[in-house]
Structure formats: structure tokens, C-alpha cells
PDB file of N, CA and C in Angstrom:
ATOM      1  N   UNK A   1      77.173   0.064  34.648  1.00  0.00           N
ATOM      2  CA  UNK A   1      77.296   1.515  34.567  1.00  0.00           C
ATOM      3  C   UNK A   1      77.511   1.922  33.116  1.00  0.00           C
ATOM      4  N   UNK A   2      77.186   2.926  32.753  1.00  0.00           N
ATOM      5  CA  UNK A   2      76.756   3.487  31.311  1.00  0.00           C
ATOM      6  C   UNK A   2      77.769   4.309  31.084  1.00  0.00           C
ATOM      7  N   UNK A   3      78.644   4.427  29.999  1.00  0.00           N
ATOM      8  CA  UNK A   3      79.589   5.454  29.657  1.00  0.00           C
ATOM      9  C   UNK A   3      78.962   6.879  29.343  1.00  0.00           C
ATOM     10  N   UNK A   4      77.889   7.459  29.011  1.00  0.00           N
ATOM     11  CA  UNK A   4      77.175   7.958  27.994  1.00  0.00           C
ATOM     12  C   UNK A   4      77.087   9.481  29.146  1.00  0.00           C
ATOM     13  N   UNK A   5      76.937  10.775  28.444  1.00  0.00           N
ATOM     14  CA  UNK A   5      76.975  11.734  29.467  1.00  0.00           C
ATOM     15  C   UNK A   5      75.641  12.184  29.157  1.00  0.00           C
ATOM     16  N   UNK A   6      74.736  12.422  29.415  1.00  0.00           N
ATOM     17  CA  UNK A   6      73.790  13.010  29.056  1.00  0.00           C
ATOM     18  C   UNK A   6      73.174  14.666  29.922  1.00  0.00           C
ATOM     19  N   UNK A   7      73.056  15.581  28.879  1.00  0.00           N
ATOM     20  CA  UNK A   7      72.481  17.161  29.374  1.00  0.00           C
ATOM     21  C   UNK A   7      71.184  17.147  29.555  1.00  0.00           C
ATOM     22  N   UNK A   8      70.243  16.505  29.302  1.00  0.00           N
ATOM     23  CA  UNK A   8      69.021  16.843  29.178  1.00  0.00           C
ATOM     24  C   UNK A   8      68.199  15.659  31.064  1.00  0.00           C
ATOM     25  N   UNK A   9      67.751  16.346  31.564  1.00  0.00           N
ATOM     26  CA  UNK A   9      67.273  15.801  32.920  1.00  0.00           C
ATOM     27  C   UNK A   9      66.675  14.943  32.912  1.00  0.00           C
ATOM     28  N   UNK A  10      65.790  14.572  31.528  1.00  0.00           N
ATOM     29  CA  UNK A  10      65.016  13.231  31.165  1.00  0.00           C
ATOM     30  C   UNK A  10      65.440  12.482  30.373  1.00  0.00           C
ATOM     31  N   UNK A  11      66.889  12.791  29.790  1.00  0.00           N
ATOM     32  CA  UNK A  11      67.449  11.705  29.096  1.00  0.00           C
ATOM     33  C   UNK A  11      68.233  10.942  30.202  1.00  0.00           C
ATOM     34  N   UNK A  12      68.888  11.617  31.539  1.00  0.00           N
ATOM     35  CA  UNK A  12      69.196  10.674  32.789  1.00  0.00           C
ATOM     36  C   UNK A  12      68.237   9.751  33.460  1.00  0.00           C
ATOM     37  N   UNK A  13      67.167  10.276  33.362  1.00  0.00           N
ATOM     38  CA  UNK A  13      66.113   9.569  33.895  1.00  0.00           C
ATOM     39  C   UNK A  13      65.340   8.586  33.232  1.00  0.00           C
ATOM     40  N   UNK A  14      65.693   8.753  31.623  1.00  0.00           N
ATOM     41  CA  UNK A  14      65.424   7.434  30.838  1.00  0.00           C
ATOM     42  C   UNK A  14      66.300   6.731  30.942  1.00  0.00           C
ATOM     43  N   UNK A  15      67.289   6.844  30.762  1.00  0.00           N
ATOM     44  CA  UNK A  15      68.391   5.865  30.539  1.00  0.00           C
ATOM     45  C   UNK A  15      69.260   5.670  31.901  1.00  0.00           C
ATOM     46  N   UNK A  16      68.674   6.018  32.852  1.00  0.00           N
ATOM     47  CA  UNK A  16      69.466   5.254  34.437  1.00  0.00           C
ATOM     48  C   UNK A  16      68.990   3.827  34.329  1.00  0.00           C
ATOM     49  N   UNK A  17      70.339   3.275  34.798  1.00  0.00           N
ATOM     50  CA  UNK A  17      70.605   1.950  34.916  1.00  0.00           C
ATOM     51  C   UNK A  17      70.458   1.000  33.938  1.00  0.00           C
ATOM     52  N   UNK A  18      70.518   1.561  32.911  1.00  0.00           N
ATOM     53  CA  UNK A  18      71.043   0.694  31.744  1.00  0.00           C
ATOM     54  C   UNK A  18      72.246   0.635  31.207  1.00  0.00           C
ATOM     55  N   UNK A  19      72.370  -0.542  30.560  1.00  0.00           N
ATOM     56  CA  UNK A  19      73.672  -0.718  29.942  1.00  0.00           C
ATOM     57  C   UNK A  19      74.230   0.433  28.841  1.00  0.00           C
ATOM     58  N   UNK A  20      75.179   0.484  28.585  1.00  0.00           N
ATOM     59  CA  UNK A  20      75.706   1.048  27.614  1.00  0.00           C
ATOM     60  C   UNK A  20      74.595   0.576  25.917  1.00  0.00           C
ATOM     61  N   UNK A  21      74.654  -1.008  25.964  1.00  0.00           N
ATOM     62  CA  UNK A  21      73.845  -1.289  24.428  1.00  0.00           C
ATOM     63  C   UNK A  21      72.902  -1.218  24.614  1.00  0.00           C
ATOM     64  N   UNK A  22      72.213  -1.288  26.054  1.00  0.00           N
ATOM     65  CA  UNK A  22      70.742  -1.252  26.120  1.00  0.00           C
ATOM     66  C   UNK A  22      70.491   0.254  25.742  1.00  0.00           C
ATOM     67  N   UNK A  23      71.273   1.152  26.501  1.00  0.00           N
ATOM     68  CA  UNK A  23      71.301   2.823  25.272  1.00  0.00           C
ATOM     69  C   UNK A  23      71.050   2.990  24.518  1.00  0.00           C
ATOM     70  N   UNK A  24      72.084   2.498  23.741  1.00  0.00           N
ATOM     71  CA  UNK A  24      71.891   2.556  21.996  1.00  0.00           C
ATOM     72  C   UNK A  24      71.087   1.632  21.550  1.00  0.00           C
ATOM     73  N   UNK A  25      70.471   0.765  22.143  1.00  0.00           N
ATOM     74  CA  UNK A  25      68.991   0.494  21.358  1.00  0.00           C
ATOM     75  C   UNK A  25      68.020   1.091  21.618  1.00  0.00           C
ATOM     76  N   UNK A  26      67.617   2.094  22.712  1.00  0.00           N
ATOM     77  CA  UNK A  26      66.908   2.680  23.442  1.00  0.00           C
ATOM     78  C   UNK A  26      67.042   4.289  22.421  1.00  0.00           C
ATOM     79  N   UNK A  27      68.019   4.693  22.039  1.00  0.00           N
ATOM     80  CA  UNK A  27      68.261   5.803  20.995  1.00  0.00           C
ATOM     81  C   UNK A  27      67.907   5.258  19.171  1.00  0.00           C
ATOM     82  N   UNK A  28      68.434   3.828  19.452  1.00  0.00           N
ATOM     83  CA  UNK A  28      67.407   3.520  18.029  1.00  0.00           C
ATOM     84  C   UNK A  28      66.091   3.527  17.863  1.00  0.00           C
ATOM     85  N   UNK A  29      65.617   2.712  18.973  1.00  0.00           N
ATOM     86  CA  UNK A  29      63.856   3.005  18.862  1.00  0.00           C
ATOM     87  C   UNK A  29      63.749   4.706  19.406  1.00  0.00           C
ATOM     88  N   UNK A  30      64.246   5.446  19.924  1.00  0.00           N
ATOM     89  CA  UNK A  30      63.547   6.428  20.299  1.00  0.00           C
ATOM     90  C   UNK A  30      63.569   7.260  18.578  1.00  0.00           C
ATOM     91  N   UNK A  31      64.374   6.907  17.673  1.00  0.00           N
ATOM     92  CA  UNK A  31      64.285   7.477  16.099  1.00  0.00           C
ATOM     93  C   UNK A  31      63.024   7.617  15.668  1.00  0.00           C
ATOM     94  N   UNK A  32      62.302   6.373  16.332  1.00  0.00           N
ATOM     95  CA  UNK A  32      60.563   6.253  15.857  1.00  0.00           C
ATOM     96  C   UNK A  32      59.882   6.818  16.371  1.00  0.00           C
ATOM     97  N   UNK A  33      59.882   7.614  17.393  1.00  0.00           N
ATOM     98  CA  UNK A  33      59.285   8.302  17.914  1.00  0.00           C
ATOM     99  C   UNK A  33      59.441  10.149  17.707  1.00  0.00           C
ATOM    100  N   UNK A  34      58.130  10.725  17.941  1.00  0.00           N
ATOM    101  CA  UNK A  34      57.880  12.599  17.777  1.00  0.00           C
ATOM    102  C   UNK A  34      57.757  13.343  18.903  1.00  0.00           C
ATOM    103  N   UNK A  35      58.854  14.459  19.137  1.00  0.00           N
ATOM    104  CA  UNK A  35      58.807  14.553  20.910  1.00  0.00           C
ATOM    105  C   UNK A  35      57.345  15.456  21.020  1.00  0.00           C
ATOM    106  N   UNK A  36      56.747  15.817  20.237  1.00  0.00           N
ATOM    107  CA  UNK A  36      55.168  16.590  20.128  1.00  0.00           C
ATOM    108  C   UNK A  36      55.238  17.858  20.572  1.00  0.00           C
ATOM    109  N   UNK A  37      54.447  18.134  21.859  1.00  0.00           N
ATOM    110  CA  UNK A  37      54.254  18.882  22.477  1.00  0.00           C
ATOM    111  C   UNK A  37      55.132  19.264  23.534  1.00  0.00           C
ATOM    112  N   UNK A  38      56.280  18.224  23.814  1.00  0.00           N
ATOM    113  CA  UNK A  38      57.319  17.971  24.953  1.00  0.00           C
ATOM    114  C   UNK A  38      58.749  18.616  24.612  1.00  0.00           C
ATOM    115  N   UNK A  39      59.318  19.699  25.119  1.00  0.00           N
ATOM    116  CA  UNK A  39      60.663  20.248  25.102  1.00  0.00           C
ATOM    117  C   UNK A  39      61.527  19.614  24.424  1.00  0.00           C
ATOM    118  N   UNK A  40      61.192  18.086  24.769  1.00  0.00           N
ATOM    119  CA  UNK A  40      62.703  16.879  25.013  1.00  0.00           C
ATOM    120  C   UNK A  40      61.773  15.730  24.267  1.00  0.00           C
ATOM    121  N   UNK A  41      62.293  14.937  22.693  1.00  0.00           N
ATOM    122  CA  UNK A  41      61.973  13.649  23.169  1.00  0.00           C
ATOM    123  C   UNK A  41      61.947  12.659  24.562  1.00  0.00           C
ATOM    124  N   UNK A  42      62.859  12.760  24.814  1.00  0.00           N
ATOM    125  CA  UNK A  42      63.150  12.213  26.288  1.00  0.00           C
ATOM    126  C   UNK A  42      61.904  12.520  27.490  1.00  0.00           C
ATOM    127  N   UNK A  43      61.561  13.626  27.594  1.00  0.00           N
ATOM    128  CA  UNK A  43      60.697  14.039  28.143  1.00  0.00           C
ATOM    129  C   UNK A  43      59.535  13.127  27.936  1.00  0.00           C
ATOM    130  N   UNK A  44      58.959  13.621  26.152  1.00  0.00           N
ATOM    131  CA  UNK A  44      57.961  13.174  26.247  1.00  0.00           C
ATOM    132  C   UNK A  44      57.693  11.459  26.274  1.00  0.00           C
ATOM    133  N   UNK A  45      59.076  10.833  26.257  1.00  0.00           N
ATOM    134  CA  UNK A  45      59.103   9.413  26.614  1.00  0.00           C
ATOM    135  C   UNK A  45      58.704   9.005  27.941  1.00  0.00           C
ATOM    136  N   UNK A  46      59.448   9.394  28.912  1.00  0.00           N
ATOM    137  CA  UNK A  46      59.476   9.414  29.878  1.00  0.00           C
ATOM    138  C   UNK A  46      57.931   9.524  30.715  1.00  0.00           C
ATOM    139  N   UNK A  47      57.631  10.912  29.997  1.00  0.00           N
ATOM    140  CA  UNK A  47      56.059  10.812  30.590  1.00  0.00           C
ATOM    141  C   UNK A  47      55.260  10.165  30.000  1.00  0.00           C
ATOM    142  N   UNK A  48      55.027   9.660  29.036  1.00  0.00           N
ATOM    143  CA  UNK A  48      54.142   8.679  28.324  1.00  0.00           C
ATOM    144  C   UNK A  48      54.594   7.171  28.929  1.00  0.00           C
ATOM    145  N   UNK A  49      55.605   6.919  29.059  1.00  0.00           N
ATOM    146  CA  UNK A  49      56.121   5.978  30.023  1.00  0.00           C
ATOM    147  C   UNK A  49      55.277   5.598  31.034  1.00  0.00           C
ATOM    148  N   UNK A  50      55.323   6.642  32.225  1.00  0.00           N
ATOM    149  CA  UNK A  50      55.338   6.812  33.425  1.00  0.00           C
ATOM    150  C   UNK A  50      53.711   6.821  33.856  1.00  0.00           C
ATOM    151  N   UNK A  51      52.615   7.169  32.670  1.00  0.00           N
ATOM    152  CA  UNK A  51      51.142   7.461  32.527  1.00  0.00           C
ATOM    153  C   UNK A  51      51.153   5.984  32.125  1.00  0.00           C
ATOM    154  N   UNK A  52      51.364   5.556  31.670  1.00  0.00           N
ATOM    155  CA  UNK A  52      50.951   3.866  31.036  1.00  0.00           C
ATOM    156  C   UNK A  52      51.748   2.658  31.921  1.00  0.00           C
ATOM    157  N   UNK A  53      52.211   3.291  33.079  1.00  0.00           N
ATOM    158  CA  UNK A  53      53.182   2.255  34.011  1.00  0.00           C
ATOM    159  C   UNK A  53      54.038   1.259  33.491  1.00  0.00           C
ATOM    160  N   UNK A  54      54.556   2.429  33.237  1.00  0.00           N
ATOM    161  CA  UNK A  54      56.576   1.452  32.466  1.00  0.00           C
ATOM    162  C   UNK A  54      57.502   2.882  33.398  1.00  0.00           C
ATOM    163  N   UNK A  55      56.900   2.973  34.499  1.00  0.00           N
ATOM    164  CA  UNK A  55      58.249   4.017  35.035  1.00  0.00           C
ATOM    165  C   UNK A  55      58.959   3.185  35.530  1.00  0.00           C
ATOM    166  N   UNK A  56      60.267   3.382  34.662  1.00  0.00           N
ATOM    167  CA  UNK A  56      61.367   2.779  35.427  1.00  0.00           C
ATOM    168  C   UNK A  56      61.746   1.571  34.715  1.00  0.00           C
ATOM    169  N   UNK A  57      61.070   1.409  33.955  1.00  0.00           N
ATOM    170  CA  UNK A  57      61.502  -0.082  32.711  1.00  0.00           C
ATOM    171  C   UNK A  57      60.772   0.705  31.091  1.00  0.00           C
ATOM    172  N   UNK A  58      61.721   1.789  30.801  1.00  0.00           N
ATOM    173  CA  UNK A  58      61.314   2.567  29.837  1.00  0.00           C
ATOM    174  C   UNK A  58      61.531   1.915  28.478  1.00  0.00           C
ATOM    175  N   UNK A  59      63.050   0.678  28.646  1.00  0.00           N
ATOM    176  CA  UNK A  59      63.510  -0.106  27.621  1.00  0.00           C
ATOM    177  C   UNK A  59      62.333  -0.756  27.185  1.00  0.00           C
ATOM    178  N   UNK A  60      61.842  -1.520  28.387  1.00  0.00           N
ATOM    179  CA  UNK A  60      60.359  -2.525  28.019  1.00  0.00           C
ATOM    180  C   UNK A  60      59.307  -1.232  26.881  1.00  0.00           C
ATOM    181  N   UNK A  61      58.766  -0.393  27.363  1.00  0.00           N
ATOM    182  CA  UNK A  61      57.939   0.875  26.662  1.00  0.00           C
ATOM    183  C   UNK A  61      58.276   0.727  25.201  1.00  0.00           C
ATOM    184  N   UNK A  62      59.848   1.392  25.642  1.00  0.00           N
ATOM    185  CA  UNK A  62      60.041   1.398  24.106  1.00  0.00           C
ATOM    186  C   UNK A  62      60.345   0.231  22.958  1.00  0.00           C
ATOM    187  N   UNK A  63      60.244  -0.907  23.341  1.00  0.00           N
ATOM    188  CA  UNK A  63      60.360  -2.473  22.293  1.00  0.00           C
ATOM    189  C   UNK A  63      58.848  -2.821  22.240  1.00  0.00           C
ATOM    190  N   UNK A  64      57.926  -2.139  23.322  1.00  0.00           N
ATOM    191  CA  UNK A  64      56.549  -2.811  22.936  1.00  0.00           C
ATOM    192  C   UNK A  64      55.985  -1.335  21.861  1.00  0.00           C
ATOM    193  N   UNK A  65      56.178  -0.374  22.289  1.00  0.00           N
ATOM    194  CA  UNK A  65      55.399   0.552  20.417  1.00  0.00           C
ATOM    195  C   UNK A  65      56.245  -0.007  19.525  1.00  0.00           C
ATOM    196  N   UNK A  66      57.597  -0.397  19.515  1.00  0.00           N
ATOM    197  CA  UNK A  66      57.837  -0.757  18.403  1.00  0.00           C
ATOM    198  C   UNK A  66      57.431  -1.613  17.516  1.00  0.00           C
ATOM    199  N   UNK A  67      57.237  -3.154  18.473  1.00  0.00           N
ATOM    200  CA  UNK A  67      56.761  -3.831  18.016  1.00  0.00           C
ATOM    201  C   UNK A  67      55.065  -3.876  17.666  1.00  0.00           C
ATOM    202  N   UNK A  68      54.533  -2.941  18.113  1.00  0.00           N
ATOM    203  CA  UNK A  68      53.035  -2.965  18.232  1.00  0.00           C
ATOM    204  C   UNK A  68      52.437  -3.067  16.700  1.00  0.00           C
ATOM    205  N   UNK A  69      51.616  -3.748  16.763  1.00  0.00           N
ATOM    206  CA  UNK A  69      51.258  -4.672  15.174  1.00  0.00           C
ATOM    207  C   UNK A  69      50.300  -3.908  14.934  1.00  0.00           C
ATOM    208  N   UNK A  70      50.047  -2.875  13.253  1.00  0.00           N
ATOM    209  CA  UNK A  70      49.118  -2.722  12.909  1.00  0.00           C
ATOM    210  C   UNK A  70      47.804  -3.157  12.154  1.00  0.00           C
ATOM    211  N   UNK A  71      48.191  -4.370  12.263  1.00  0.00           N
ATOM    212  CA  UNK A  71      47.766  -5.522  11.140  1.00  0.00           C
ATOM    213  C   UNK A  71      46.621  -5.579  11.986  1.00  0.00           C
ATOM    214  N   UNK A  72      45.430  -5.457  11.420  1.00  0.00           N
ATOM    215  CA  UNK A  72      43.693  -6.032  12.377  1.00  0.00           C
ATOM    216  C   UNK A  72      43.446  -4.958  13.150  1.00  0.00           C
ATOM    217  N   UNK A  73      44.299  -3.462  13.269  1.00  0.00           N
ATOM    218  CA  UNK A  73      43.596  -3.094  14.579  1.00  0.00           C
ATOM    219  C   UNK A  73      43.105  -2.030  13.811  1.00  0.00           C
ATOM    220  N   UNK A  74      42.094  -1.253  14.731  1.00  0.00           N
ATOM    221  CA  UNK A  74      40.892  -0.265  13.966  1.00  0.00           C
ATOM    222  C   UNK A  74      41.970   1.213  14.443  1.00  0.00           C
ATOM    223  N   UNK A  75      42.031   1.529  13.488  1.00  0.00           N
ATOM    224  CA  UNK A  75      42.465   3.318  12.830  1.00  0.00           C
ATOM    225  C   UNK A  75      41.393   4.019  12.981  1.00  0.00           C
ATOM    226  N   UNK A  76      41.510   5.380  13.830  1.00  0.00           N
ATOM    227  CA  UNK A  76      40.899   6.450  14.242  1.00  0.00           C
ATOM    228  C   UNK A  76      41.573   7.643  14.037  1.00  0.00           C
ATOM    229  N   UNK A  77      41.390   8.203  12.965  1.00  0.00           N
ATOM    230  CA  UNK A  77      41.867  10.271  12.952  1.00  0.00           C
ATOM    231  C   UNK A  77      41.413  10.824  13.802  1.00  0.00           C
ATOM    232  N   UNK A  78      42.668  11.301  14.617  1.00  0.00           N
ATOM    233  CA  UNK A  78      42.597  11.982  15.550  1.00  0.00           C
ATOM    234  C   UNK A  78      43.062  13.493  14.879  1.00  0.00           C
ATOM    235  N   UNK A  79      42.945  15.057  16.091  1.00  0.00           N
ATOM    236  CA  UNK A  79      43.021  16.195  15.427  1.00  0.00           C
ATOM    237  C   UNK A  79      44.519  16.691  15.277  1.00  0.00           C
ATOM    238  N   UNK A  80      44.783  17.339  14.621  1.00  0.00           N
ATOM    239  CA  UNK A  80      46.522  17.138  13.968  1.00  0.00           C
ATOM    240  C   UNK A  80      47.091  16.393  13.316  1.00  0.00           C
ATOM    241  N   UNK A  81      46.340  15.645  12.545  1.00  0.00           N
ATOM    242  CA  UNK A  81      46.558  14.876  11.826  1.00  0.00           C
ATOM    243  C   UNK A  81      47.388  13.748  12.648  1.00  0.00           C
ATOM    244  N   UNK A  82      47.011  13.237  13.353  1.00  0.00           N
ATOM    245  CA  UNK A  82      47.319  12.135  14.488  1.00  0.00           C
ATOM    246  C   UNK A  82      46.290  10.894  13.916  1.00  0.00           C
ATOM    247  N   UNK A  83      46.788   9.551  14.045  1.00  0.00           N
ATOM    248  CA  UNK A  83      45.857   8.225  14.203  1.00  0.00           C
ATOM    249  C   UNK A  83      46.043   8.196  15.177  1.00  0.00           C
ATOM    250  N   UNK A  84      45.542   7.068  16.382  1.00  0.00           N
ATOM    251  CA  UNK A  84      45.349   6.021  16.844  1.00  0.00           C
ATOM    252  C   UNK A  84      45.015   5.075  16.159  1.00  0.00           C
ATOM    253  N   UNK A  85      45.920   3.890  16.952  1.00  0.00           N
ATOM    254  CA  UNK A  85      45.269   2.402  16.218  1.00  0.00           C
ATOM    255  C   UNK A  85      44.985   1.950  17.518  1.00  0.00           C
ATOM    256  N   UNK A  86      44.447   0.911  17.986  1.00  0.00           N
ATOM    257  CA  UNK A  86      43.150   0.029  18.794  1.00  0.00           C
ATOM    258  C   UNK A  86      43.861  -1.167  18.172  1.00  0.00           C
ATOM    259  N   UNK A  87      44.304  -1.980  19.219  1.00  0.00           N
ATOM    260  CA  UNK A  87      44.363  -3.665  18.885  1.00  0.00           C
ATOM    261  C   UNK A  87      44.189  -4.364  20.657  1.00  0.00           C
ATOM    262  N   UNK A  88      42.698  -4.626  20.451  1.00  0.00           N
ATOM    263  CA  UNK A  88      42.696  -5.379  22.069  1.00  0.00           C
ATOM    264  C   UNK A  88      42.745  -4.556  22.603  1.00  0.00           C
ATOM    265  N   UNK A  89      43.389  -4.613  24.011  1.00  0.00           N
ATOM    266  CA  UNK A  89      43.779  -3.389  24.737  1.00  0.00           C
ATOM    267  C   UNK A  89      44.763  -2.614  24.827  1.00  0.00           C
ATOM    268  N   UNK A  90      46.062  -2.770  23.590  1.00  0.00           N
ATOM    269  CA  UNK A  90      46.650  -2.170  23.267  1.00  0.00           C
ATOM    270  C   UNK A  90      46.545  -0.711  22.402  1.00  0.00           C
ATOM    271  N   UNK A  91      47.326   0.288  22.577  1.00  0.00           N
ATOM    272  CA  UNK A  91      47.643   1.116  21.219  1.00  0.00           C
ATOM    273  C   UNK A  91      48.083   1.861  21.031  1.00  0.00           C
ATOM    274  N   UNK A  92      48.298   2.824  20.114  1.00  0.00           N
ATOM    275  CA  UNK A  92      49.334   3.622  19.398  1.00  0.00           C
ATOM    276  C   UNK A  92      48.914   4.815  18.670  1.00  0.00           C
ATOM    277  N   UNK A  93      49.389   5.631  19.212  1.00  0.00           N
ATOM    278  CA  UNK A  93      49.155   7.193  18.690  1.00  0.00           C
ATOM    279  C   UNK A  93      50.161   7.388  17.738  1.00  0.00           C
ATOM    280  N   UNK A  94      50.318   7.926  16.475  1.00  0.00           N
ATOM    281  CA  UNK A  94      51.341   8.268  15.859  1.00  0.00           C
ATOM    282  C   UNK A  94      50.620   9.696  14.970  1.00  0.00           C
ATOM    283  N   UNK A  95      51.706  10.272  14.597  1.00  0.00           N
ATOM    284  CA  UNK A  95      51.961  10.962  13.316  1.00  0.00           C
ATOM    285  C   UNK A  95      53.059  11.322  12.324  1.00  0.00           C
ATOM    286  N   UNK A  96      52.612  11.591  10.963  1.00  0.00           N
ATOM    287  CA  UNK A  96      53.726  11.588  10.242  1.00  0.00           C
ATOM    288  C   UNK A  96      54.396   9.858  10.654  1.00  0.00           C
ATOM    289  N   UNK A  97      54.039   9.127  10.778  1.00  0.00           N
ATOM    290  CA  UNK A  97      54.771   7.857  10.875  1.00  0.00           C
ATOM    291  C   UNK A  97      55.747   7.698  11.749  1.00  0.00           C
ATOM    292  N   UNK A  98      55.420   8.455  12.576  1.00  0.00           N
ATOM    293  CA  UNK A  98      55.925   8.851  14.197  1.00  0.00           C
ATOM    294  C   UNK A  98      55.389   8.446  15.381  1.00  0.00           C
ATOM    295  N   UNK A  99      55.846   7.999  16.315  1.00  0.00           N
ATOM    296  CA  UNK A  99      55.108   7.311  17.468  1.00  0.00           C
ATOM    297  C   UNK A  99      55.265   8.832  18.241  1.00  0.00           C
ATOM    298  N   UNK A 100      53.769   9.020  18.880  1.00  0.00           N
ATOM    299  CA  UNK A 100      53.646   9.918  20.069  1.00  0.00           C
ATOM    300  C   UNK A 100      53.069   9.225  21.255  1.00  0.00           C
ATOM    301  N   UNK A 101      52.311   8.380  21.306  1.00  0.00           N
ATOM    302  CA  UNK A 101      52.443   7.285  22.877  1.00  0.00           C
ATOM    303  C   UNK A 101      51.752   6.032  22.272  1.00  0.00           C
ATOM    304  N   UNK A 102      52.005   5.129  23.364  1.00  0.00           N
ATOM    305  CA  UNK A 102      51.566   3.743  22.967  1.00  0.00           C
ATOM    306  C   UNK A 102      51.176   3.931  24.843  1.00  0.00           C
ATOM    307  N   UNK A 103      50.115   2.298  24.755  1.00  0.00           N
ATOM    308  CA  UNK A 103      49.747   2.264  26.195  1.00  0.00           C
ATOM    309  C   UNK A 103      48.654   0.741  26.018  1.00  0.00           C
ATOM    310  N   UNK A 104      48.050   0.862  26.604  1.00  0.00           N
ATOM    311  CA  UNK A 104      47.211  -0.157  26.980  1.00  0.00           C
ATOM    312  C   UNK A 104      45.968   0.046  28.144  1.00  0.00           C
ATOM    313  N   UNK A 105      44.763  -0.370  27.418  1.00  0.00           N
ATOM    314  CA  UNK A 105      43.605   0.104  28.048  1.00  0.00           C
ATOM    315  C   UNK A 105      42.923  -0.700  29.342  1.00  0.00           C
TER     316      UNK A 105
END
């Protein structure tokens, strides 16, 4: 059980049933991430999550964009000044050096 109180409806729903440290690593990687178009970082975690089937193991989501390697994979400008990168069937939307979803094709 998690000490942590959270106001926002998708920050409960990210962070149910995790540990207390699994939290706060889950709030460190979420630093790397841009809530975009979404009310709530949390939100837009959650649903980028939930579209790429990590609902419910959001910790897993968020350690694989982190780790996601840009080394070899093909860069695409997208509009808003957004990339995608392409590695295999992995990849990663960012801007400003910001993660907006990761997934796998």
C-alpha cells in the first residue's frame, strides 16, 4: 500500500498498486515526459499506456520509453515540431526532448 495522496483521477489510476518507491520512480521518469494535448500528464500517460497495452503495468511503459535507444533508429519530423524515431518495431514520439508516447508496431 502506497502512502502518497493523489487529486488528479489518473494519477490514482497510474499509480494503483504500487509501492511507495515504485512511485517515485514512476514520478522520475514521468519528468521525461510532455502531458501535450492531455489536461494531466497522468492522463496522457495513462492513455498512451492503455493504446499500446501496458494498462495496468504503467511502471513497465514507463522504464521501456526511457530506456528506448536512439542509436540506429530512423528520425521522422512530424507536425509541431514532434520526431518520431522507428527502431524495429519499437518507438518514440517526442518533443522539445520530451517523450509524448512510445509503443510498438
Amino acid at each position: 500500500m502506497n502512502t502518497f495522496v493523489f487529486d488528479d483521477p489518473y494519477e490514482r489510476i497510474l499509480f494503483e498498486g504500487y509501492t511507495d518507491s515504485e512511485i517515485a520512480e514512476m514520478q522520475m521518469l514521468m519528468q521525461q515526459w510532455e502531458q501535450a494535448t492531455y489536461p494531466t500528464l497522468a492522463h496522457s500517460i495513462v492513455d498512451h499506456a492503455d493504446r499500446h497495452s501496458y494498462q495496468g503495468n504503467y511502471l513497465k511503459y514507463l522504464r521501456k520509453a526511457a530506456n528506448f535507444s536512439k542509436k540506429g533508429a530512423k528520425k521522422t519530423n512530424l507536425p509541431n515540431q514532434a520526431l518520431r524515431w522507428n527502431k524495429g518495431r519499437e518507438f518514440l514520439i517526442e518533443r522539445n526532448c520530451k517523450i509524448i508516447s512510445y509503443g510498438e508496431n
